[in-house]
C-alpha atoms as a PDB file:
ATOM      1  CA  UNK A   1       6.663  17.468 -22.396  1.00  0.00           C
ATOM      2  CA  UNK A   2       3.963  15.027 -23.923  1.00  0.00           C
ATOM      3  CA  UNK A   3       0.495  15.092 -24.316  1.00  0.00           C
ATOM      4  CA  UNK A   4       0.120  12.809 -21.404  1.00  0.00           C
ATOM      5  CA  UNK A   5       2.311  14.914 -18.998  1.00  0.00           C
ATOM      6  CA  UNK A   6       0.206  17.901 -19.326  1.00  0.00           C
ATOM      7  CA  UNK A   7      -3.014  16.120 -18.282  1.00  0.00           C
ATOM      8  CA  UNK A   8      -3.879  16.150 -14.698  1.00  0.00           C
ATOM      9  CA  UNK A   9      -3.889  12.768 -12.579  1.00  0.00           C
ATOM     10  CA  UNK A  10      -5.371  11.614  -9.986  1.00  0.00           C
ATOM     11  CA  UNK A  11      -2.982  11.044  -6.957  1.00  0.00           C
ATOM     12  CA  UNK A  12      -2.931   7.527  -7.584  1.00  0.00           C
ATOM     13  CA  UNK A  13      -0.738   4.816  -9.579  1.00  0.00           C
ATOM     14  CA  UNK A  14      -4.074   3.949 -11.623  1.00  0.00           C
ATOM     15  CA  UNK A  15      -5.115   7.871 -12.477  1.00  0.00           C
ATOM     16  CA  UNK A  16      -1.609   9.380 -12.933  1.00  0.00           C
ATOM     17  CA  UNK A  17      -0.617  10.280 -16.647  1.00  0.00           C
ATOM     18  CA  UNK A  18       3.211   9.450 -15.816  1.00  0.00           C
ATOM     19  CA  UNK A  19       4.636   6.632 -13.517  1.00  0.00           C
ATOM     20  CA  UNK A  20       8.756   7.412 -12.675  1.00  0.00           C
ATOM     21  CA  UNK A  21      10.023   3.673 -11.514  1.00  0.00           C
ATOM     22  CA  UNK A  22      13.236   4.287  -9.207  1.00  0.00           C
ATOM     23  CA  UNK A  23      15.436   1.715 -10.779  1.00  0.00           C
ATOM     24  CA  UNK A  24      17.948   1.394  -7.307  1.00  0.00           C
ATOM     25  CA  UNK A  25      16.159  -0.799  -5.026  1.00  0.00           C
ATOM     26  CA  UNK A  26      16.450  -0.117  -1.111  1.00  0.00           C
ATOM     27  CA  UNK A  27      16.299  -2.492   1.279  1.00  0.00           C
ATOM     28  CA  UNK A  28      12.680  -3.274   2.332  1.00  0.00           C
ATOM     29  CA  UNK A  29      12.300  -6.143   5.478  1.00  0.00           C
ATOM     30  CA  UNK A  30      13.666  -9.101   3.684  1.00  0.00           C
ATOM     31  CA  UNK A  31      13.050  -7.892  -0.287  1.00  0.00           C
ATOM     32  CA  UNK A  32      13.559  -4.659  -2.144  1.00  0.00           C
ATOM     33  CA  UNK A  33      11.317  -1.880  -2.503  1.00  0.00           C
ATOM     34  CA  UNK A  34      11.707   0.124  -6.089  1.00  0.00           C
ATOM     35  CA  UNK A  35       9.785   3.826  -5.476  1.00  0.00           C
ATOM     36  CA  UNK A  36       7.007   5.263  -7.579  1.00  0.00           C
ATOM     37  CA  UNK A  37       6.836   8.764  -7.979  1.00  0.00           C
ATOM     38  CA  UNK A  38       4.236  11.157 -10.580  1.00  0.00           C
ATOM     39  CA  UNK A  39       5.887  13.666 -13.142  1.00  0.00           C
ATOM     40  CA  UNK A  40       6.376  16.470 -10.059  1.00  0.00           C
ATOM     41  CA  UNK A  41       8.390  14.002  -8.073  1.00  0.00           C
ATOM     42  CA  UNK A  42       5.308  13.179  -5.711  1.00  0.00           C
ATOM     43  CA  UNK A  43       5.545   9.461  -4.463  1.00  0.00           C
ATOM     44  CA  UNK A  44       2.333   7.050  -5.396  1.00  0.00           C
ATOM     45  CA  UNK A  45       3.903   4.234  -4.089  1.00  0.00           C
ATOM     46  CA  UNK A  46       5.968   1.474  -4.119  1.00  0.00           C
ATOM     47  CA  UNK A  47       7.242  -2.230  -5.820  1.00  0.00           C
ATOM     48  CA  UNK A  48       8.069  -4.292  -3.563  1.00  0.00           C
ATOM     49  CA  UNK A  49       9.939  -7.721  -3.982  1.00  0.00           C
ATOM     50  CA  UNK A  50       8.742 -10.041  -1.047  1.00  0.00           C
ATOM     51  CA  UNK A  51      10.336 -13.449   0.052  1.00  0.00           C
ATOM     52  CA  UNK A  52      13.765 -12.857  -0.314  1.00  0.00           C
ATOM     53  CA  UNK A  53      15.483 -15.030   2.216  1.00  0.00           C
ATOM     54  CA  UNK A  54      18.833 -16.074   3.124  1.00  0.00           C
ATOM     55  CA  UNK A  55      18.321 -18.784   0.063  1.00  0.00           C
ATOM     56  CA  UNK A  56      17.214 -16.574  -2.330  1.00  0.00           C
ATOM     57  CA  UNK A  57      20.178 -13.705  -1.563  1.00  0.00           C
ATOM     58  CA  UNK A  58      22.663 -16.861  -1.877  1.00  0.00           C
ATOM     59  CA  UNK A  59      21.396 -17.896  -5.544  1.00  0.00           C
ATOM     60  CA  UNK A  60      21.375 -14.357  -6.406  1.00  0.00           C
ATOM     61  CA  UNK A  61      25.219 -14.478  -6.415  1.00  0.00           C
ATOM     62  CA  UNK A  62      24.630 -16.950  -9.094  1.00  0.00           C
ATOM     63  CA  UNK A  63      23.867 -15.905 -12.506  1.00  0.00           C
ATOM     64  CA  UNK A  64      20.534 -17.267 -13.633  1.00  0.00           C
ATOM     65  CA  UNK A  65      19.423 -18.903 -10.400  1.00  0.00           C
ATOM     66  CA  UNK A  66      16.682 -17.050  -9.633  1.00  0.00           C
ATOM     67  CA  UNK A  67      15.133 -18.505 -12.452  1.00  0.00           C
ATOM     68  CA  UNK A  68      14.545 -21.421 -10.375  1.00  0.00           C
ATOM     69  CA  UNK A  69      12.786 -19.696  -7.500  1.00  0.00           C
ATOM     70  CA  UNK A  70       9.307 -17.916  -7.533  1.00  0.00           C
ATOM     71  CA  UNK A  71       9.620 -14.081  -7.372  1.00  0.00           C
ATOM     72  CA  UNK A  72       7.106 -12.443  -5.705  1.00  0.00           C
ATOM     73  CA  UNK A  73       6.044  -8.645  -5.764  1.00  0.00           C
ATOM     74  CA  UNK A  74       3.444  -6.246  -4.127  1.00  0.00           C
ATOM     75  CA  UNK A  75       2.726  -3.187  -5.732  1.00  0.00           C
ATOM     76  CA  UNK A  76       1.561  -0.304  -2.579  1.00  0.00           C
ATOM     77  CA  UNK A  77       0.308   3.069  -2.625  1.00  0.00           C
ATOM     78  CA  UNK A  78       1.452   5.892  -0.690  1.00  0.00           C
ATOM     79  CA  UNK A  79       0.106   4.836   1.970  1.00  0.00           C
ATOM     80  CA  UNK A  80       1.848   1.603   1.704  1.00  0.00           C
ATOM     81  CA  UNK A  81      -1.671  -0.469   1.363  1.00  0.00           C
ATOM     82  CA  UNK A  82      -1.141  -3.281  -1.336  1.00  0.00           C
ATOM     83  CA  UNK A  83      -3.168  -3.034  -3.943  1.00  0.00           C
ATOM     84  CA  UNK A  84      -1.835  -5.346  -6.550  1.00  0.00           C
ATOM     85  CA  UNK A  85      -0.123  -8.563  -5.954  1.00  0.00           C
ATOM     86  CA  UNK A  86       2.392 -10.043  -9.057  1.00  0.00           C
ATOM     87  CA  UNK A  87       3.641 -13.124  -8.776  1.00  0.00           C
ATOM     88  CA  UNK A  88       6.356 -15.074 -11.122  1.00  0.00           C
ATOM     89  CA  UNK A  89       6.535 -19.072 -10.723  1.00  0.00           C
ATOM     90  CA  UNK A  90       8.924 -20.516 -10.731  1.00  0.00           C
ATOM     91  CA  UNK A  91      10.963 -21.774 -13.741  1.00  0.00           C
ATOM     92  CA  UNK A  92       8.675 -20.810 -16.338  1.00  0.00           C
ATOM     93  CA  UNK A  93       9.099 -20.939 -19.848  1.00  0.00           C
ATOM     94  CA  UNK A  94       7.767 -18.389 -21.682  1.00  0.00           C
ATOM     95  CA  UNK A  95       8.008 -16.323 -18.247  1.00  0.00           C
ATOM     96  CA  UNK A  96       4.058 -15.878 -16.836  1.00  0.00           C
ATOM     97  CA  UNK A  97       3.187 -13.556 -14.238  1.00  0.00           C
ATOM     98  CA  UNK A  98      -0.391 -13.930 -12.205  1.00  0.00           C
ATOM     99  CA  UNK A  99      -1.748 -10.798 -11.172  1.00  0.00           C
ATOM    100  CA  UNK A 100      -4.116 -10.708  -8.139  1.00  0.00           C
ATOM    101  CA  UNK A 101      -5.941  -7.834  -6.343  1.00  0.00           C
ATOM    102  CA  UNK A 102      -4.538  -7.352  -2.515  1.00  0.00           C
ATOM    103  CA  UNK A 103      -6.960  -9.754  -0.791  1.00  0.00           C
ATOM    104  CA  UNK A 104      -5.992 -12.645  -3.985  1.00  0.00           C
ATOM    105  CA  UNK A 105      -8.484 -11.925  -5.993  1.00  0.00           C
ATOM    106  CA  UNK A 106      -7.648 -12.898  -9.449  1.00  0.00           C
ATOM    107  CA  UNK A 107      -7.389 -10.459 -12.010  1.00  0.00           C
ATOM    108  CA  UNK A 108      -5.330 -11.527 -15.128  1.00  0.00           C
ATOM    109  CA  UNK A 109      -2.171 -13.444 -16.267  1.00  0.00           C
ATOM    110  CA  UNK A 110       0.860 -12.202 -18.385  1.00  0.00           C
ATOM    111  CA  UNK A 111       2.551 -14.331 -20.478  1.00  0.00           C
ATOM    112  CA  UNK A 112       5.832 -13.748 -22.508  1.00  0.00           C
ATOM    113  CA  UNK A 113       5.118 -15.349 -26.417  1.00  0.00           C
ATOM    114  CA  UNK A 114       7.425 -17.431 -28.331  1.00  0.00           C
ATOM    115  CA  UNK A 115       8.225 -14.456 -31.120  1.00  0.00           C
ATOM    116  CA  UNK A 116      11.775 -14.477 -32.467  1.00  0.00           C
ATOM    117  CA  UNK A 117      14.310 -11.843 -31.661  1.00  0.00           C
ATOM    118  CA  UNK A 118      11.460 -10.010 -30.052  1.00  0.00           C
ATOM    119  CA  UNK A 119      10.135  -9.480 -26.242  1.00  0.00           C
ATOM    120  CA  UNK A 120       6.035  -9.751 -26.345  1.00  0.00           C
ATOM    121  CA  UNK A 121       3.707 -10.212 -23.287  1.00  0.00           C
ATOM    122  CA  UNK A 122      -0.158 -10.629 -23.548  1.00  0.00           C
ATOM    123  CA  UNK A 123      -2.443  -9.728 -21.150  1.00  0.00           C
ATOM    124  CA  UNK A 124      -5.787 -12.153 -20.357  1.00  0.00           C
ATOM    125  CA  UNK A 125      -8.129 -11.608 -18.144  1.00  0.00           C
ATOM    126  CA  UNK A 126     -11.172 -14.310 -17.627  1.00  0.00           C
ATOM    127  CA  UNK A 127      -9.539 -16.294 -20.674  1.00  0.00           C
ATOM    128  CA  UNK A 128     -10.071 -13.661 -22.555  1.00  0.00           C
ATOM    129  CA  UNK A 129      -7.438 -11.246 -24.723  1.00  0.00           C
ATOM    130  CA  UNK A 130      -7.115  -7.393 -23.259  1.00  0.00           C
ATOM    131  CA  UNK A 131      -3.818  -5.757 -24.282  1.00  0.00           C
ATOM    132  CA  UNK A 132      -0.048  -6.821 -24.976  1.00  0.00           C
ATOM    133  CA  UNK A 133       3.370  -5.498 -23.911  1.00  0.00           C
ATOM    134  CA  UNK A 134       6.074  -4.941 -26.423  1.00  0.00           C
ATOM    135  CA  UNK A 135       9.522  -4.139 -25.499  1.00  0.00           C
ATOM    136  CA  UNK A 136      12.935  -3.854 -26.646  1.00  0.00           C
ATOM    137  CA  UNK A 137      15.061  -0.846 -25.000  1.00  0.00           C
ATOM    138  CA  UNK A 138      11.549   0.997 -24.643  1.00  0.00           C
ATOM    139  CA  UNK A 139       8.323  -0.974 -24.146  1.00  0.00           C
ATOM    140  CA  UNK A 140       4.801   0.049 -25.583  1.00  0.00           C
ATOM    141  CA  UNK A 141       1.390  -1.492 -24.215  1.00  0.00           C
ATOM    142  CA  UNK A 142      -1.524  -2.072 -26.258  1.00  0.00           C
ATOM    143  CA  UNK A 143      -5.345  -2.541 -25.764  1.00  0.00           C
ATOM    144  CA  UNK A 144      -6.752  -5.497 -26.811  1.00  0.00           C
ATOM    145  CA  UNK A 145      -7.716  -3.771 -30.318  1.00  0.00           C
ATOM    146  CA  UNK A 146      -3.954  -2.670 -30.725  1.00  0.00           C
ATOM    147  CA  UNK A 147      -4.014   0.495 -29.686  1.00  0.00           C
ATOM    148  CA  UNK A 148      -0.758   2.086 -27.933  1.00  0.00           C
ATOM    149  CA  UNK A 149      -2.379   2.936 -24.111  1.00  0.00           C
ATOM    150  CA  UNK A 150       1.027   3.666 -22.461  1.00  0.00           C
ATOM    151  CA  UNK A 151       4.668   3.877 -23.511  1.00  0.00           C
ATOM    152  CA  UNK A 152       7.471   3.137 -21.034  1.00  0.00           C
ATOM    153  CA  UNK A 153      11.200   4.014 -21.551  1.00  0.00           C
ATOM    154  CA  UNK A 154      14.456   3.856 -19.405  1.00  0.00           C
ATOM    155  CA  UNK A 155      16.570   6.659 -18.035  1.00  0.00           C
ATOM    156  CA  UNK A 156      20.212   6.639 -16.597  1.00  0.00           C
ATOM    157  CA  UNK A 157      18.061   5.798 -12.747  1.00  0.00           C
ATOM    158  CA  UNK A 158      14.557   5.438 -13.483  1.00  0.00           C
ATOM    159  CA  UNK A 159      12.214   4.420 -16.159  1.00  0.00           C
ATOM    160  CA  UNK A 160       9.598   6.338 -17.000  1.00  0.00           C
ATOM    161  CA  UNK A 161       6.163   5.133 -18.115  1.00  0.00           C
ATOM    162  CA  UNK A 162       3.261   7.191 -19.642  1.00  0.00           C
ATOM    163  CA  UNK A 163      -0.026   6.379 -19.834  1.00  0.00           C
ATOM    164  CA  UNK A 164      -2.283   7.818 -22.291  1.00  0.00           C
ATOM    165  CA  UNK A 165      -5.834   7.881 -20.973  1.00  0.00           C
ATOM    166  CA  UNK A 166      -7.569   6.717 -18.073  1.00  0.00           C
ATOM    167  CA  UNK A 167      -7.754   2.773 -18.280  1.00  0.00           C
ATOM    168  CA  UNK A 168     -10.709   0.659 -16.673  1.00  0.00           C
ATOM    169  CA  UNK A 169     -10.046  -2.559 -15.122  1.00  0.00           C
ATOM    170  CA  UNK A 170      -9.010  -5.454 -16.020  1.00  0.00           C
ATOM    171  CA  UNK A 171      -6.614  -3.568 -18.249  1.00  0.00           C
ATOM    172  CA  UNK A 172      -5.864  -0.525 -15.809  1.00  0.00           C
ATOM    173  CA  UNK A 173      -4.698  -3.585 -13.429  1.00  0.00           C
ATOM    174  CA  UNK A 174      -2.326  -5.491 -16.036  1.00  0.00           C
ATOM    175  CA  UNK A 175      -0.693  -2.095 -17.276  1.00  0.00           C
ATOM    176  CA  UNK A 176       0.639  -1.404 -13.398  1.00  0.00           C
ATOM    177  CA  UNK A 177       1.565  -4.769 -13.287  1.00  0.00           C
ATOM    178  CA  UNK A 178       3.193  -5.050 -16.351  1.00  0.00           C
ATOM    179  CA  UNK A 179       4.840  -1.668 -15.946  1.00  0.00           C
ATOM    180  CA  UNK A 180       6.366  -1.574 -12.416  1.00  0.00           C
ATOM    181  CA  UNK A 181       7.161  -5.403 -12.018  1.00  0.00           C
ATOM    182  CA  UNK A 182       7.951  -7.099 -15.594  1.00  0.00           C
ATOM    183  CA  UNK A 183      11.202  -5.600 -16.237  1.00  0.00           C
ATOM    184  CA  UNK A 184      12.536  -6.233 -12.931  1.00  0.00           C
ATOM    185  CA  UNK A 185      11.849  -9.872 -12.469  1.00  0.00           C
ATOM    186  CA  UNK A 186      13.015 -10.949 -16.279  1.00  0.00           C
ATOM    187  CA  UNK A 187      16.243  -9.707 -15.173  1.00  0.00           C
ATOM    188  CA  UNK A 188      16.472 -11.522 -12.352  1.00  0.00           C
ATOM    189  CA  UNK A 189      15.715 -14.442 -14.771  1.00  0.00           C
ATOM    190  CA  UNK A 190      18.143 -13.996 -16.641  1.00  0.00           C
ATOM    191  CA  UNK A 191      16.088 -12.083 -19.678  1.00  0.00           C
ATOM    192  CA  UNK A 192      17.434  -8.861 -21.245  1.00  0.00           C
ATOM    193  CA  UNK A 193      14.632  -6.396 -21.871  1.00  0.00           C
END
């Protein structure tokens, strides 16, 4: 047990110290819906891929075609409100995600950067710098001052992401983002993270 485990949360997916990602998607109206439970086992919410039609379940027998179609996720509380929309264009190189509040309010962008043999995201908000993602088998997110704010790593069925204090937004925003949707859609691209 870690520092952050032992703290108490809030109920939520932005005050809990520990985020467990179910990595089996179930089926979900036409996408996929990837749980998201607190340390105890207590659901918080849900990922869920949107949008995937008869067109994008045909590519997906393809290797690297979803690459060429925009992916699409909602990220829900318990209650199954959205409260954070991600969304992947299409076909973009580095791979960019635009992250929006429910109603499409803009909140930040994150953008993979060109760094050899290694898997880096930043985070911007308003043009501005707030925090970066770092990954190889685990990931790490910084602040904008590079300081570690939460630590995710895989299991055999879930990964497992800890955050270290309570964030304010923009940054409280990116790290959910970044945490419950990056991995999945760079493997549907095609990435290896």
């Amino acid at each position: 047990m870690t520092r952050d485990s032992r703290r108490t949360g809030g109920g939520t997916l932005f005050t809990e110290p520990v985020l467990v990602v179910d990595r089996k998607a179930t089926p979900a109206g036409s996408g996929r819906e990837f749980g998201v439970f607190d340390q105890h086992g207590d659901r918080l919410g849900a990922v869920v891929e949107i949008g995937r039609g008869l067109l994008r379940k045909a590519l997906h027998l393809f290797p690297n075609c979803d690459q060429f179609l925009t992916s699409r996720f909602e990220v829900r509380d318990a209650g199954g409100s959205v409260v954070l929309k991600v969304t992947r264009p299409a076909k973009m190189v580095p791979s960019r995600f635009l992250v929006t509040r429910a109603d499409g309010t803009p909140i930040g962008e994150i953008s993979r950067e060109s760094t050899p043999g290694r898997i880096r995201f930043a985070f911007t908000a308003r043009g501005r710098p707030v925090g970066q993602l770092h990954a190889e088998r685990d990931f790490s997110i910084t602040d904008a001052d590079g300081l570690e704010v939460a630590h995710g790593a895989p299991t055999a069925d879930n990964y497992v992401v800890e955050v270290h204090d309570h964030l304010s937004d923009p940054l409280a925003s990116m790290v959910v983002a970044a945490a419950l949707t990056v991995d999945t859609a760079l493997k549907q691209a095609g990435h290896d993270t």
